[in-house]
PDB file of N, CA and C in Angstrom:
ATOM      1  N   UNK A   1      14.062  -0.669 -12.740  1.00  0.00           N
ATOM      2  CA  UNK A   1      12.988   0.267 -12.498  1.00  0.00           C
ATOM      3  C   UNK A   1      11.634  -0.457 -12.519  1.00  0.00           C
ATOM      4  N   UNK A   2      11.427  -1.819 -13.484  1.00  0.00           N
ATOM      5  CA  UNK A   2      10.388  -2.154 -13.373  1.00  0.00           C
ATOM      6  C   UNK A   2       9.884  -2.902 -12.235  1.00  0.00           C
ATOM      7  N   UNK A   3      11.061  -3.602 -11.406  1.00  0.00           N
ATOM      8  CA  UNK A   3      11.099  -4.119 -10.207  1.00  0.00           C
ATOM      9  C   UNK A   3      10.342  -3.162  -8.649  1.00  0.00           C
ATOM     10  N   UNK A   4      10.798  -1.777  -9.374  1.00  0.00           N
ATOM     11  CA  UNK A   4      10.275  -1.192  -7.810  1.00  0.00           C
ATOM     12  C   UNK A   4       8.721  -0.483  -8.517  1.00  0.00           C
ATOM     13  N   UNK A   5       8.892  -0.594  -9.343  1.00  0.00           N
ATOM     14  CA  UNK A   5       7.045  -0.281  -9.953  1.00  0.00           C
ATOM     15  C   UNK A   5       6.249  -1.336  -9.617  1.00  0.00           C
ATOM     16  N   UNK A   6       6.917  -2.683  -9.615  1.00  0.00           N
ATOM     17  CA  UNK A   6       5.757  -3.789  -9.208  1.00  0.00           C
ATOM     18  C   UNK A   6       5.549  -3.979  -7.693  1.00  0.00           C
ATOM     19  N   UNK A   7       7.008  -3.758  -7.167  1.00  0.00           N
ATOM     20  CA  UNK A   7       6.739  -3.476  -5.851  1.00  0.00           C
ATOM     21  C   UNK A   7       5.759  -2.795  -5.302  1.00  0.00           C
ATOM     22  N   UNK A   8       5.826  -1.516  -5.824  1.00  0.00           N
ATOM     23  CA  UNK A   8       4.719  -0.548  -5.416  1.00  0.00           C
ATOM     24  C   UNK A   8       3.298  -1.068  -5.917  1.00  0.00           C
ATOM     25  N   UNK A   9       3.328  -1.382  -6.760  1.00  0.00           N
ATOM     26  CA  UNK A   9       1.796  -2.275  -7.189  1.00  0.00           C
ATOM     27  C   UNK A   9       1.214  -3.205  -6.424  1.00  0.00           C
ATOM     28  N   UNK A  10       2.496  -4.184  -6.048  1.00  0.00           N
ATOM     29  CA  UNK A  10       1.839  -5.010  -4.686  1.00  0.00           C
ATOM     30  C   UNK A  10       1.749  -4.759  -3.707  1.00  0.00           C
ATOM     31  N   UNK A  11       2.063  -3.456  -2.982  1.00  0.00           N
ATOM     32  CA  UNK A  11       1.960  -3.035  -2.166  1.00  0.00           C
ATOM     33  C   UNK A  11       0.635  -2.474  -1.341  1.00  0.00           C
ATOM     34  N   UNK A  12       0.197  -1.406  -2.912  1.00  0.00           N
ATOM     35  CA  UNK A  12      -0.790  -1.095  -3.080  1.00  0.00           C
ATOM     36  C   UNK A  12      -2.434  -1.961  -3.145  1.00  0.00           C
ATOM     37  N   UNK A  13      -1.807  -3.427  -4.369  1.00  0.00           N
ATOM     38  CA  UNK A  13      -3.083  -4.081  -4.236  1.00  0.00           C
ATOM     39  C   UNK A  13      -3.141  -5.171  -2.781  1.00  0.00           C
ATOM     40  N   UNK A  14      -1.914  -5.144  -1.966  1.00  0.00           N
ATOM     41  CA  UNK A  14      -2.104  -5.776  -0.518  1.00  0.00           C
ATOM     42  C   UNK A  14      -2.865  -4.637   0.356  1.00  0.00           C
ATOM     43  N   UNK A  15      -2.444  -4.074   0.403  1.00  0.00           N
ATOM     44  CA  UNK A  15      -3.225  -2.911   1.028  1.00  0.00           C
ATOM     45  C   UNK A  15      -4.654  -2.513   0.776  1.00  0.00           C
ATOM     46  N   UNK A  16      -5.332  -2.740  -0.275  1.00  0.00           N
ATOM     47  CA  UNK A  16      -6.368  -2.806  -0.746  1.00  0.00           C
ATOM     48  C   UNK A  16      -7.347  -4.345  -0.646  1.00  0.00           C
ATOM     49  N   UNK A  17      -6.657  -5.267  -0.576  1.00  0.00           N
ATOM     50  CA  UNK A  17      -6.957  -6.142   0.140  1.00  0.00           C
ATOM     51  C   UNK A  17      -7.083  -6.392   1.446  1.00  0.00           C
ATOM     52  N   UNK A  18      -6.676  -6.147   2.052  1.00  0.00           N
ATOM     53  CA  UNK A  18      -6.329  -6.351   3.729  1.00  0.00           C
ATOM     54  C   UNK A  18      -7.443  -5.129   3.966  1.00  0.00           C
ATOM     55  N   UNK A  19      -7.529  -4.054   3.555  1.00  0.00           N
ATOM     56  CA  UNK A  19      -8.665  -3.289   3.953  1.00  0.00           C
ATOM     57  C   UNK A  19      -9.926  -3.684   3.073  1.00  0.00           C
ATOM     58  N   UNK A  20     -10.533  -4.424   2.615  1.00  0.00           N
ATOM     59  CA  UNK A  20     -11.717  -5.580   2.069  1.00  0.00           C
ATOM     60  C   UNK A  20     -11.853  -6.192   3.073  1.00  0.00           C
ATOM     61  N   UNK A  21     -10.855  -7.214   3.237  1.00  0.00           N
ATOM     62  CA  UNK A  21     -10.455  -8.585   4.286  1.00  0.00           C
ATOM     63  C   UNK A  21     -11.188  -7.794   5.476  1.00  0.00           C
ATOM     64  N   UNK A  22     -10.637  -6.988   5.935  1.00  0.00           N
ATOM     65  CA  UNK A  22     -10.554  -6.579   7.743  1.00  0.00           C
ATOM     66  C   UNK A  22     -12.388  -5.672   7.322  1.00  0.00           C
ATOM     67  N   UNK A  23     -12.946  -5.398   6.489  1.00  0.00           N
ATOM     68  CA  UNK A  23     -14.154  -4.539   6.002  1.00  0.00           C
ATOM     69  C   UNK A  23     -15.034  -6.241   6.561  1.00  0.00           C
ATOM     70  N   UNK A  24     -14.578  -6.974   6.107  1.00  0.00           N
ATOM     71  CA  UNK A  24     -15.745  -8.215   5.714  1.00  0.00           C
ATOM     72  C   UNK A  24     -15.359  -8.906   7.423  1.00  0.00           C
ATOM     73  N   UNK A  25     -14.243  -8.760   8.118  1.00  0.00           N
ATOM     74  CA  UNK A  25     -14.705  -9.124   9.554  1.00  0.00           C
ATOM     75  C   UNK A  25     -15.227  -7.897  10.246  1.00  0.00           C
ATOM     76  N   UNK A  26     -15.766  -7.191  10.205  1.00  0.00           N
ATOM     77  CA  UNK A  26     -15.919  -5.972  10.595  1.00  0.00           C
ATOM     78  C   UNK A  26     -15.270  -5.400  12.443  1.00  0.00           C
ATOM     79  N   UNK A  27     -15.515  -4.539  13.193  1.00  0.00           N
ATOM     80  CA  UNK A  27     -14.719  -3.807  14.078  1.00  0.00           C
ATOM     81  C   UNK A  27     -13.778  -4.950  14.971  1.00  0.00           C
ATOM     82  N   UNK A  28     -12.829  -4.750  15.643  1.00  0.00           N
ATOM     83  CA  UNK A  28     -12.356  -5.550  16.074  1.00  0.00           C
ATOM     84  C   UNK A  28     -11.333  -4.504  17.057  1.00  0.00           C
ATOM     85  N   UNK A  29     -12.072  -5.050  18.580  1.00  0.00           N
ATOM     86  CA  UNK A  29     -11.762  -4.293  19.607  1.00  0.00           C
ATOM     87  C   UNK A  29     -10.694  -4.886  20.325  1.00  0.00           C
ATOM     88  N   UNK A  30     -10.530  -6.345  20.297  1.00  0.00           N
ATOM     89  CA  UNK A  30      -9.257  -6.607  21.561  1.00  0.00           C
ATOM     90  C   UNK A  30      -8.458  -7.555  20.282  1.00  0.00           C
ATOM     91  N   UNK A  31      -6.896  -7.788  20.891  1.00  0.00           N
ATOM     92  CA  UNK A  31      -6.259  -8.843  19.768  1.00  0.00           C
ATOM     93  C   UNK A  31      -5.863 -10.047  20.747  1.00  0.00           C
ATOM     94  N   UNK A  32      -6.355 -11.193  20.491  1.00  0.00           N
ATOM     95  CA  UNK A  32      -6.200 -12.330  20.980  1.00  0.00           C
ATOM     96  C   UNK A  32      -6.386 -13.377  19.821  1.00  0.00           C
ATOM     97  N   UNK A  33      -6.035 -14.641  20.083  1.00  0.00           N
ATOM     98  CA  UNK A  33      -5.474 -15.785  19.154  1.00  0.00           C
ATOM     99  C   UNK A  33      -6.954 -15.788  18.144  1.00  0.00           C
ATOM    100  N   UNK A  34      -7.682 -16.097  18.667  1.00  0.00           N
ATOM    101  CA  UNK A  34      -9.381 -15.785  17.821  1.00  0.00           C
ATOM    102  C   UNK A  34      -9.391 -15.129  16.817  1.00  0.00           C
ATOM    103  N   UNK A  35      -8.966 -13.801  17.136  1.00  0.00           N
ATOM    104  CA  UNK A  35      -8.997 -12.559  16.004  1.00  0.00           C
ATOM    105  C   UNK A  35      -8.322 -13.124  15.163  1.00  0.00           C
ATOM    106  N   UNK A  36      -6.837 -13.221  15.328  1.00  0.00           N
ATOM    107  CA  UNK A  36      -5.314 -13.525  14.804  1.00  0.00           C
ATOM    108  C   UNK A  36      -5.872 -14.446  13.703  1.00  0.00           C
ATOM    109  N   UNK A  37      -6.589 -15.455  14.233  1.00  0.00           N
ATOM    110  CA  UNK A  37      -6.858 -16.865  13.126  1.00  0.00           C
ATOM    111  C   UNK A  37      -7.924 -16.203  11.990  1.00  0.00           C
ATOM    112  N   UNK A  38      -8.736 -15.421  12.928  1.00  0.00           N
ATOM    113  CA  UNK A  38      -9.639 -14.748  11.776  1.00  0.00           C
ATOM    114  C   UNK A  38      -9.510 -14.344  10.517  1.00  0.00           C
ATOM    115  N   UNK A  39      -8.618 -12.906  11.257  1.00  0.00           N
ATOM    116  CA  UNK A  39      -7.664 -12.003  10.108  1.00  0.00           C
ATOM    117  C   UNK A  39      -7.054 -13.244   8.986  1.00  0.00           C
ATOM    118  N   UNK A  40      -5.954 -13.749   9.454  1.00  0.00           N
ATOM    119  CA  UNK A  40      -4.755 -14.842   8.786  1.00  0.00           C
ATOM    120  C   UNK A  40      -5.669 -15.898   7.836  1.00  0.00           C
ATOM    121  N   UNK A  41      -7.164 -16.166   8.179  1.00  0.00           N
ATOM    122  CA  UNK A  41      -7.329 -17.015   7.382  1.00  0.00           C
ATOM    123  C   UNK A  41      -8.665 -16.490   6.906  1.00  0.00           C
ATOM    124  N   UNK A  42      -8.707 -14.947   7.125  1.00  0.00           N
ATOM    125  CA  UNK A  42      -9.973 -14.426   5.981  1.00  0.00           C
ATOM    126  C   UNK A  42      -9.080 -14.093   4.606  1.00  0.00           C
ATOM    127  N   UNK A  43     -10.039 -15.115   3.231  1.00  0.00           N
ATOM    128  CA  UNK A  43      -8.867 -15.036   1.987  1.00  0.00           C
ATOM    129  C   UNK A  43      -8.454 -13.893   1.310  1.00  0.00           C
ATOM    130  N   UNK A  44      -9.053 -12.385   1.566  1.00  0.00           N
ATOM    131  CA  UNK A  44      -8.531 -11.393   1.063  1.00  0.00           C
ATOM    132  C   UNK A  44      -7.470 -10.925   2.190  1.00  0.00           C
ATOM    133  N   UNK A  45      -7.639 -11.107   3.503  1.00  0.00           N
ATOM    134  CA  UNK A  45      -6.683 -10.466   4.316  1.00  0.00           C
ATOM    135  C   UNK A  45      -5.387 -11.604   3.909  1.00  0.00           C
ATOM    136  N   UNK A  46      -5.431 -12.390   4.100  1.00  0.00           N
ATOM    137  CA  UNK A  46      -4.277 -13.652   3.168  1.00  0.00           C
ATOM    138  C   UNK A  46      -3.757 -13.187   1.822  1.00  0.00           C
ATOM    139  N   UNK A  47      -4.581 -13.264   1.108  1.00  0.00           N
ATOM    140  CA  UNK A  47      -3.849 -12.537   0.001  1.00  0.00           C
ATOM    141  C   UNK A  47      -3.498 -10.880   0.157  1.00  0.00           C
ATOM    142  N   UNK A  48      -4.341 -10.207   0.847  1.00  0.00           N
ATOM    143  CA  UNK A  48      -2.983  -9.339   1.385  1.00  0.00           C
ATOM    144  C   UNK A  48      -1.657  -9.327   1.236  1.00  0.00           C
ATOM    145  N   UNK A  49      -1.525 -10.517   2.674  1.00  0.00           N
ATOM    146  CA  UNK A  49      -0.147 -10.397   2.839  1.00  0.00           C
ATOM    147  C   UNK A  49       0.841 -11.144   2.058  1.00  0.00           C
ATOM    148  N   UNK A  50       0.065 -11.754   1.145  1.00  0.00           N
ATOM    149  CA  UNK A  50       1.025 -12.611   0.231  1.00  0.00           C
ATOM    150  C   UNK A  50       1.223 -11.449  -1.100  1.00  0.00           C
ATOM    151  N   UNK A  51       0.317 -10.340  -1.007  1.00  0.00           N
ATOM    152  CA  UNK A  51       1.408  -9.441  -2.094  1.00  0.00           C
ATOM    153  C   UNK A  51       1.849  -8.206  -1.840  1.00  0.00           C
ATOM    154  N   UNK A  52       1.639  -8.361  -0.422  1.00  0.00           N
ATOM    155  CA  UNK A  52       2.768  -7.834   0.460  1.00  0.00           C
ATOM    156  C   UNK A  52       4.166  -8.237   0.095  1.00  0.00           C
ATOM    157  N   UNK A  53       3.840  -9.379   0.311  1.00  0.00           N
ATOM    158  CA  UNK A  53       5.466 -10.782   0.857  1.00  0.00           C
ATOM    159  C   UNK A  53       6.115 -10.462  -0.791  1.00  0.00           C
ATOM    160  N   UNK A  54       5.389 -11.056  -1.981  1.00  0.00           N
ATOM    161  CA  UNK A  54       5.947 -10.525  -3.252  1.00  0.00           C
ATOM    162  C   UNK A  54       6.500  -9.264  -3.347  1.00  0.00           C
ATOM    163  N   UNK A  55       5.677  -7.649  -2.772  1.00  0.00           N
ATOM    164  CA  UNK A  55       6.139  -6.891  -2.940  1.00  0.00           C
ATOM    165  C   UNK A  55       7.232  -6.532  -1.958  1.00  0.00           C
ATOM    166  N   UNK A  56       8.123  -7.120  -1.344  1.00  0.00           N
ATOM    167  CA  UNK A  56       9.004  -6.995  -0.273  1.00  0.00           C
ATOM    168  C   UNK A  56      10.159  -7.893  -1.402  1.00  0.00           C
ATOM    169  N   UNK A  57      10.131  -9.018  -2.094  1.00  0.00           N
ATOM    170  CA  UNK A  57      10.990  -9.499  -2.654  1.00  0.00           C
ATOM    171  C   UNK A  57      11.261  -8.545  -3.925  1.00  0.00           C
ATOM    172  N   UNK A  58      10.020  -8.387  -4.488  1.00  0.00           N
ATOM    173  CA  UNK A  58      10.898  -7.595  -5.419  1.00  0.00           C
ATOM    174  C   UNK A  58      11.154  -5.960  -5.143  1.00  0.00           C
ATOM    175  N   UNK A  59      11.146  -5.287  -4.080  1.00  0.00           N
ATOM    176  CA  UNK A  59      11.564  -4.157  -3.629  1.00  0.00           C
ATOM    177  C   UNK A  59      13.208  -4.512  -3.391  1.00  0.00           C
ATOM    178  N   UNK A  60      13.492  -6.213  -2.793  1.00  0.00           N
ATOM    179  CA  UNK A  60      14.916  -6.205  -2.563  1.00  0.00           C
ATOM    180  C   UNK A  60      15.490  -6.327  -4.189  1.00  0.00           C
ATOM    181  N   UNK A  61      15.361  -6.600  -5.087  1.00  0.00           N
ATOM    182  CA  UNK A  61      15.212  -6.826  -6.562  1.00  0.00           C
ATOM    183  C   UNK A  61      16.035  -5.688  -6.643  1.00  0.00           C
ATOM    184  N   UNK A  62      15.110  -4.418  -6.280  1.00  0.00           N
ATOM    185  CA  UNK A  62      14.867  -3.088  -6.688  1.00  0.00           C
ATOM    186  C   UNK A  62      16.191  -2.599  -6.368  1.00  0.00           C
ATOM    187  N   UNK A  63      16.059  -2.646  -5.217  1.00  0.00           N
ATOM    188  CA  UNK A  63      17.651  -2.484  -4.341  1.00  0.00           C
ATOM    189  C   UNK A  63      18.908  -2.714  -4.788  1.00  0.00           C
ATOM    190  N   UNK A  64      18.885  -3.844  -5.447  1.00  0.00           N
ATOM    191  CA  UNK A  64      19.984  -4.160  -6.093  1.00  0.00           C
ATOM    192  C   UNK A  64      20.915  -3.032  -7.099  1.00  0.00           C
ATOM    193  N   UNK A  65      19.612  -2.971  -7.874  1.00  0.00           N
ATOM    194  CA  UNK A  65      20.229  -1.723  -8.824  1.00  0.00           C
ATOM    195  C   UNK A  65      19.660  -0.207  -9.046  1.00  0.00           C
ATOM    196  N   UNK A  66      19.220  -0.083  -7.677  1.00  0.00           N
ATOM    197  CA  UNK A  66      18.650   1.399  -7.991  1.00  0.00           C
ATOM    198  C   UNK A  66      19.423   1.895  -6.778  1.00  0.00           C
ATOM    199  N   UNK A  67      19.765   3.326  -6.610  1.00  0.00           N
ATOM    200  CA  UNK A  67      20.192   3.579  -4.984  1.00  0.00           C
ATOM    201  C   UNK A  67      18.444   3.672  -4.084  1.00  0.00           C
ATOM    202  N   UNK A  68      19.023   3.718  -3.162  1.00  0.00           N
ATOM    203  CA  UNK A  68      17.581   3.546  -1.658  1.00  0.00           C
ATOM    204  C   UNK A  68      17.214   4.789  -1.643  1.00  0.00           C
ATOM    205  N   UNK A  69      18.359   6.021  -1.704  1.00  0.00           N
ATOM    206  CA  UNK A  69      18.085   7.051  -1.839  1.00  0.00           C
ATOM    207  C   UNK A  69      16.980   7.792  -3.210  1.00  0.00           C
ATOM    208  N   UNK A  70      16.387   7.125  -3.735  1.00  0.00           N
ATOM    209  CA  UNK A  70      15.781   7.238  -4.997  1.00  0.00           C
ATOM    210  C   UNK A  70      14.685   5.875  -5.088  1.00  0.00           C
ATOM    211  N   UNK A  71      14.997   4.604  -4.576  1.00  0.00           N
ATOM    212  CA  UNK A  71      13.905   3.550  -4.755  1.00  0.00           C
ATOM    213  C   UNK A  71      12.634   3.938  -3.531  1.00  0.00           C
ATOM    214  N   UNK A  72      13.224   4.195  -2.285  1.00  0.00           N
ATOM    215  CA  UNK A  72      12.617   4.700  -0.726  1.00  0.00           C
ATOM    216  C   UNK A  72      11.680   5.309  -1.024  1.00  0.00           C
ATOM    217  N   UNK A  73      12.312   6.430  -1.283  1.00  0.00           N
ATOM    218  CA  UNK A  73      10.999   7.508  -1.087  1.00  0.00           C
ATOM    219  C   UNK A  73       9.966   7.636  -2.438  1.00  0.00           C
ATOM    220  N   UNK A  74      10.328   7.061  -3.688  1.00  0.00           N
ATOM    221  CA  UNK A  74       9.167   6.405  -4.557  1.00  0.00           C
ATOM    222  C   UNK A  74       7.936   5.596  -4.087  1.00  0.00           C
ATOM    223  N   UNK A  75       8.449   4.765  -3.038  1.00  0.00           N
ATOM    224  CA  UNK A  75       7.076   3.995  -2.540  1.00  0.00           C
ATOM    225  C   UNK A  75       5.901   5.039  -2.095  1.00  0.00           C
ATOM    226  N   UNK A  76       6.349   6.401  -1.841  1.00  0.00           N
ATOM    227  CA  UNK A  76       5.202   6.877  -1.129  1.00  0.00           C
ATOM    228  C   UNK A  76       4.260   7.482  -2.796  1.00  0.00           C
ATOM    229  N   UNK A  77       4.329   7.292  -4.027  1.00  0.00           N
ATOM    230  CA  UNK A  77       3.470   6.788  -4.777  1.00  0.00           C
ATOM    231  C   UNK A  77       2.499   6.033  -4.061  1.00  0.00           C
ATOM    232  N   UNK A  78       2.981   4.785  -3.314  1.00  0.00           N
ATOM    233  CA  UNK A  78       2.114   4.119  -3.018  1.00  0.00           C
ATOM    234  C   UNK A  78       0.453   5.061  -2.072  1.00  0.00           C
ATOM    235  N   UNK A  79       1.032   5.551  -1.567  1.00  0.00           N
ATOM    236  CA  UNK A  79       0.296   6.631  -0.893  1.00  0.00           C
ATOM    237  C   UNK A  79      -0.838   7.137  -1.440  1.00  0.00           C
ATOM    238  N   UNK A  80      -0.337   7.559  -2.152  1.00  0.00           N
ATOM    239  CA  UNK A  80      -1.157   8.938  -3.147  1.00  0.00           C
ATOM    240  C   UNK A  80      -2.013   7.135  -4.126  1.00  0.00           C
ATOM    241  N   UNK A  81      -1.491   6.229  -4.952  1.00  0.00           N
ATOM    242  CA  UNK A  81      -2.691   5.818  -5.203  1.00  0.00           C
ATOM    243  C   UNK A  81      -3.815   4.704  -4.471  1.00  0.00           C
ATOM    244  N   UNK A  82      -3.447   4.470  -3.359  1.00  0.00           N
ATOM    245  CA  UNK A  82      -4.087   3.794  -2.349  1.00  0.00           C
ATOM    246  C   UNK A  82      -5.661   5.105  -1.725  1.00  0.00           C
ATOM    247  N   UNK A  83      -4.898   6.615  -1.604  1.00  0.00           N
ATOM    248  CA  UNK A  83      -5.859   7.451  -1.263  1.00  0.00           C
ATOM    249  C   UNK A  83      -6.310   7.525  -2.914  1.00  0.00           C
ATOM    250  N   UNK A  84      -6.208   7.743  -3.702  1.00  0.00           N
ATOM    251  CA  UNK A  84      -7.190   7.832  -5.136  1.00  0.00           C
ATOM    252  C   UNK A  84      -8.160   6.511  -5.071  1.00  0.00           C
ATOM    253  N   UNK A  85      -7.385   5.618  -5.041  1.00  0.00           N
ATOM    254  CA  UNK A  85      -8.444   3.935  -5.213  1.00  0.00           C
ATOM    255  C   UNK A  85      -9.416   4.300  -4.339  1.00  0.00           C
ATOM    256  N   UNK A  86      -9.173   4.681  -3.468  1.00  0.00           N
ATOM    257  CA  UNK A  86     -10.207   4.826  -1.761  1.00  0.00           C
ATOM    258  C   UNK A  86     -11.233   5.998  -1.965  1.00  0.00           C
ATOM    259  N   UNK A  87     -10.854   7.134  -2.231  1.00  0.00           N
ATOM    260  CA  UNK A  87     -11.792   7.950  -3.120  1.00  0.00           C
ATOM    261  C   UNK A  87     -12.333   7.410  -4.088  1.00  0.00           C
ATOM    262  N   UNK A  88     -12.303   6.990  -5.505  1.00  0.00           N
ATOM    263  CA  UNK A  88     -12.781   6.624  -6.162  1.00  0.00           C
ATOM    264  C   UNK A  88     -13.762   5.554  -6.210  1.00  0.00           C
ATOM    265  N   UNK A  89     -13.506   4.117  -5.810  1.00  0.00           N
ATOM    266  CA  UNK A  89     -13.552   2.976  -6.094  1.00  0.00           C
ATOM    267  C   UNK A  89     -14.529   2.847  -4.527  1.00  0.00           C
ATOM    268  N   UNK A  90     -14.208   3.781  -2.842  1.00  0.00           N
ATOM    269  CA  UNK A  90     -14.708   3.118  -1.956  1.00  0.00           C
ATOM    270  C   UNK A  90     -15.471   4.498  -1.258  1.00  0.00           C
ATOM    271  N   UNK A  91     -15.468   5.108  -2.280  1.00  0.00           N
ATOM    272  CA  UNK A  91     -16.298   6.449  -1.919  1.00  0.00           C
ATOM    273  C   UNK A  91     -15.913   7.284  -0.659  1.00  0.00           C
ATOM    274  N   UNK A  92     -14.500   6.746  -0.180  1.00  0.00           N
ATOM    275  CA  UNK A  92     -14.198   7.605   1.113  1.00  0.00           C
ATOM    276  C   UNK A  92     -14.058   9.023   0.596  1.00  0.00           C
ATOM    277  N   UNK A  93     -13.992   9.936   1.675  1.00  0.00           N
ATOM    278  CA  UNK A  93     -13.886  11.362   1.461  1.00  0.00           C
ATOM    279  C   UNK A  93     -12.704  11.448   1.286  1.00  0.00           C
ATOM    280  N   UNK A  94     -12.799  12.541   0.201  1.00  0.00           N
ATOM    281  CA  UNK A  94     -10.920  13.328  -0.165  1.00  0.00           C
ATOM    282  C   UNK A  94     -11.149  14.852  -0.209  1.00  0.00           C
ATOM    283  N   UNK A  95     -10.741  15.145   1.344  1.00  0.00           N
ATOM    284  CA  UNK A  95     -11.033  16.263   1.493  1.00  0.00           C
ATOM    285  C   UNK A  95      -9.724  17.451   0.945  1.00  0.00           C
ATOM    286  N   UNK A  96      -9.864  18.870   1.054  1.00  0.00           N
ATOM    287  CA  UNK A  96      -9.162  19.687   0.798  1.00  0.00           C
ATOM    288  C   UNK A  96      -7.757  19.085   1.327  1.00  0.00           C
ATOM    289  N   UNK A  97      -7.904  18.792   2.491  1.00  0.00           N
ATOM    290  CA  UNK A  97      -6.362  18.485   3.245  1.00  0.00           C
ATOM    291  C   UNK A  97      -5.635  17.051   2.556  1.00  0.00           C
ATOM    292  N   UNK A  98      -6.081  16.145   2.243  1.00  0.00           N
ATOM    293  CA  UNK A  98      -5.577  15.003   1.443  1.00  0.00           C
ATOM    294  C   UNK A  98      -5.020  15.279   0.264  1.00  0.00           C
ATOM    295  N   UNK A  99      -6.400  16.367  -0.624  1.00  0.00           N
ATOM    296  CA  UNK A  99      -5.653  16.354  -1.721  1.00  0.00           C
ATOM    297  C   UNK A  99      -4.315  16.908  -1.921  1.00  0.00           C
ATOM    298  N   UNK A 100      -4.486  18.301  -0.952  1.00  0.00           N
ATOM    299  CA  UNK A 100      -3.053  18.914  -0.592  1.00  0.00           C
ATOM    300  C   UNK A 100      -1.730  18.129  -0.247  1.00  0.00           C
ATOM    301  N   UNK A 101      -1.891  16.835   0.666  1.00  0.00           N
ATOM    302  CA  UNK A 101      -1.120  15.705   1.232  1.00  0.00           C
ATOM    303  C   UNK A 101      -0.405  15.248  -0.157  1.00  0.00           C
ATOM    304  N   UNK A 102      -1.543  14.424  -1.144  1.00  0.00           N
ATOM    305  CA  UNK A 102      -1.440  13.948  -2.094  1.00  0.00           C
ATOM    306  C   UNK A 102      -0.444  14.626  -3.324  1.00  0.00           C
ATOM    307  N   UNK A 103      -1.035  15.896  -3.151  1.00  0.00           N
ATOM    308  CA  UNK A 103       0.066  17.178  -3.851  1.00  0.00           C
ATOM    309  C   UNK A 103       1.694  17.179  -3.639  1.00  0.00           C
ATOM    310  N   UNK A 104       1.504  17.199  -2.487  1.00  0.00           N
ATOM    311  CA  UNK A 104       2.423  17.773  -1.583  1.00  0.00           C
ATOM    312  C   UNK A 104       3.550  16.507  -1.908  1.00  0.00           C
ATOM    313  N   UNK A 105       3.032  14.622  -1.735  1.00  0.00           N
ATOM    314  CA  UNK A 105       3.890  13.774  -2.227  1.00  0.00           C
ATOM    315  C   UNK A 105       4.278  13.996  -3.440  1.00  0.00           C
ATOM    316  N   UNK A 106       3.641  14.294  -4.623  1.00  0.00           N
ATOM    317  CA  UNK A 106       3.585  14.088  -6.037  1.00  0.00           C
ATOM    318  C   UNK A 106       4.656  15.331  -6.488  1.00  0.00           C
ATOM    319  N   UNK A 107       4.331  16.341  -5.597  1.00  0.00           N
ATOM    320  CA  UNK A 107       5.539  17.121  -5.958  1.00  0.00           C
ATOM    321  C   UNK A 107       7.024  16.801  -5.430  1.00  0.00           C
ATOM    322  N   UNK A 108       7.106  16.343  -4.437  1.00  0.00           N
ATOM    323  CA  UNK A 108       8.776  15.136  -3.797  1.00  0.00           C
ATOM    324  C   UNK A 108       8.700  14.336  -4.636  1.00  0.00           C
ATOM    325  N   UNK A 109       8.192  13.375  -5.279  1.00  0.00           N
ATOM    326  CA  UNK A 109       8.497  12.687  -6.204  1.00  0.00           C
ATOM    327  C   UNK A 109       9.050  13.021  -7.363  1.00  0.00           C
ATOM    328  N   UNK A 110       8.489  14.048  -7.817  1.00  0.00           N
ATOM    329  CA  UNK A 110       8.800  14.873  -8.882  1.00  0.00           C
ATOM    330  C   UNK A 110      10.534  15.226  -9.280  1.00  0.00           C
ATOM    331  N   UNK A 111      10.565  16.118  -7.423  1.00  0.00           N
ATOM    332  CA  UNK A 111      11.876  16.339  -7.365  1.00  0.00           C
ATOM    333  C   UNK A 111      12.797  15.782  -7.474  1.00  0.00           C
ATOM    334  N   UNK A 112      12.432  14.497  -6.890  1.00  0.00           N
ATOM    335  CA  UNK A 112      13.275  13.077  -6.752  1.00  0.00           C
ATOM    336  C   UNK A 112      13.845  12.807  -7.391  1.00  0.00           C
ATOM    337  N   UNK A 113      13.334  13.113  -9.070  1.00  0.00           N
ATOM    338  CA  UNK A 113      13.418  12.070  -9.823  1.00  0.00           C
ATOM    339  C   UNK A 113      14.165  13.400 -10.751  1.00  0.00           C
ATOM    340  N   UNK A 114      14.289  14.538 -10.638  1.00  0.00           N
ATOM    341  CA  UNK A 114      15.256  15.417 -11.315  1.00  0.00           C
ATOM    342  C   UNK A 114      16.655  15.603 -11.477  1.00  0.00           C
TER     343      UNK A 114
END
């Protein structure tokens, strides 16, 4: 269990990186080799994907001894605190309909886990 909790943690703090990373090259209209090198070697979009890459090994970890039917649909935690960090921490809007979204996961999880 602690395997797919860290998963989800790196998931979350890649994701939170990679949206920094891609913030600090700002808009980016066409994808060609230029961009590609940009992204890949701006160091938060890099570390991104390197705890991405961690959180993909230990999700297979996870796998091992949890069923998929129960490890799967836990990641969408990831969800719900990626939109809290983003509200909180980056002042995006969390409107009526998110929080409902956010609800709406937290209660499947809930079930999930009954």
């Amino acid at each position: 269990m602690f395997m797919l909790f860290f998963a989800i943690l790196c998931s979350v703090v890649g994701q939170v990186l990679l949206k920094f990373g891609m913030n600090q090259l700002g808009g980016m209209d066409a994808i060609n080799l230029s961009v590609v090198f940009k992204m890949v070697f701006n160091p938060l979009v890099f570390s991104g994907m390197v705890c991405y890459g961690i959180g993909f090994i230990a999700y297979f970890f996870s796998l091992s001894k949890l069923d998929q039917s129960f490890a799967y649909p836990m990641f969408s935690m990831g969800y719900v605190l990626v939109a809290v960090f983003n509200w909180t921490v980056m002042r995006e809007p969390f409107t009526m309909t998110r929080l409902a979204g956010v609800l709406v996961i937290l209660a499947g999880v809930w079930l999930l886990n009954r």
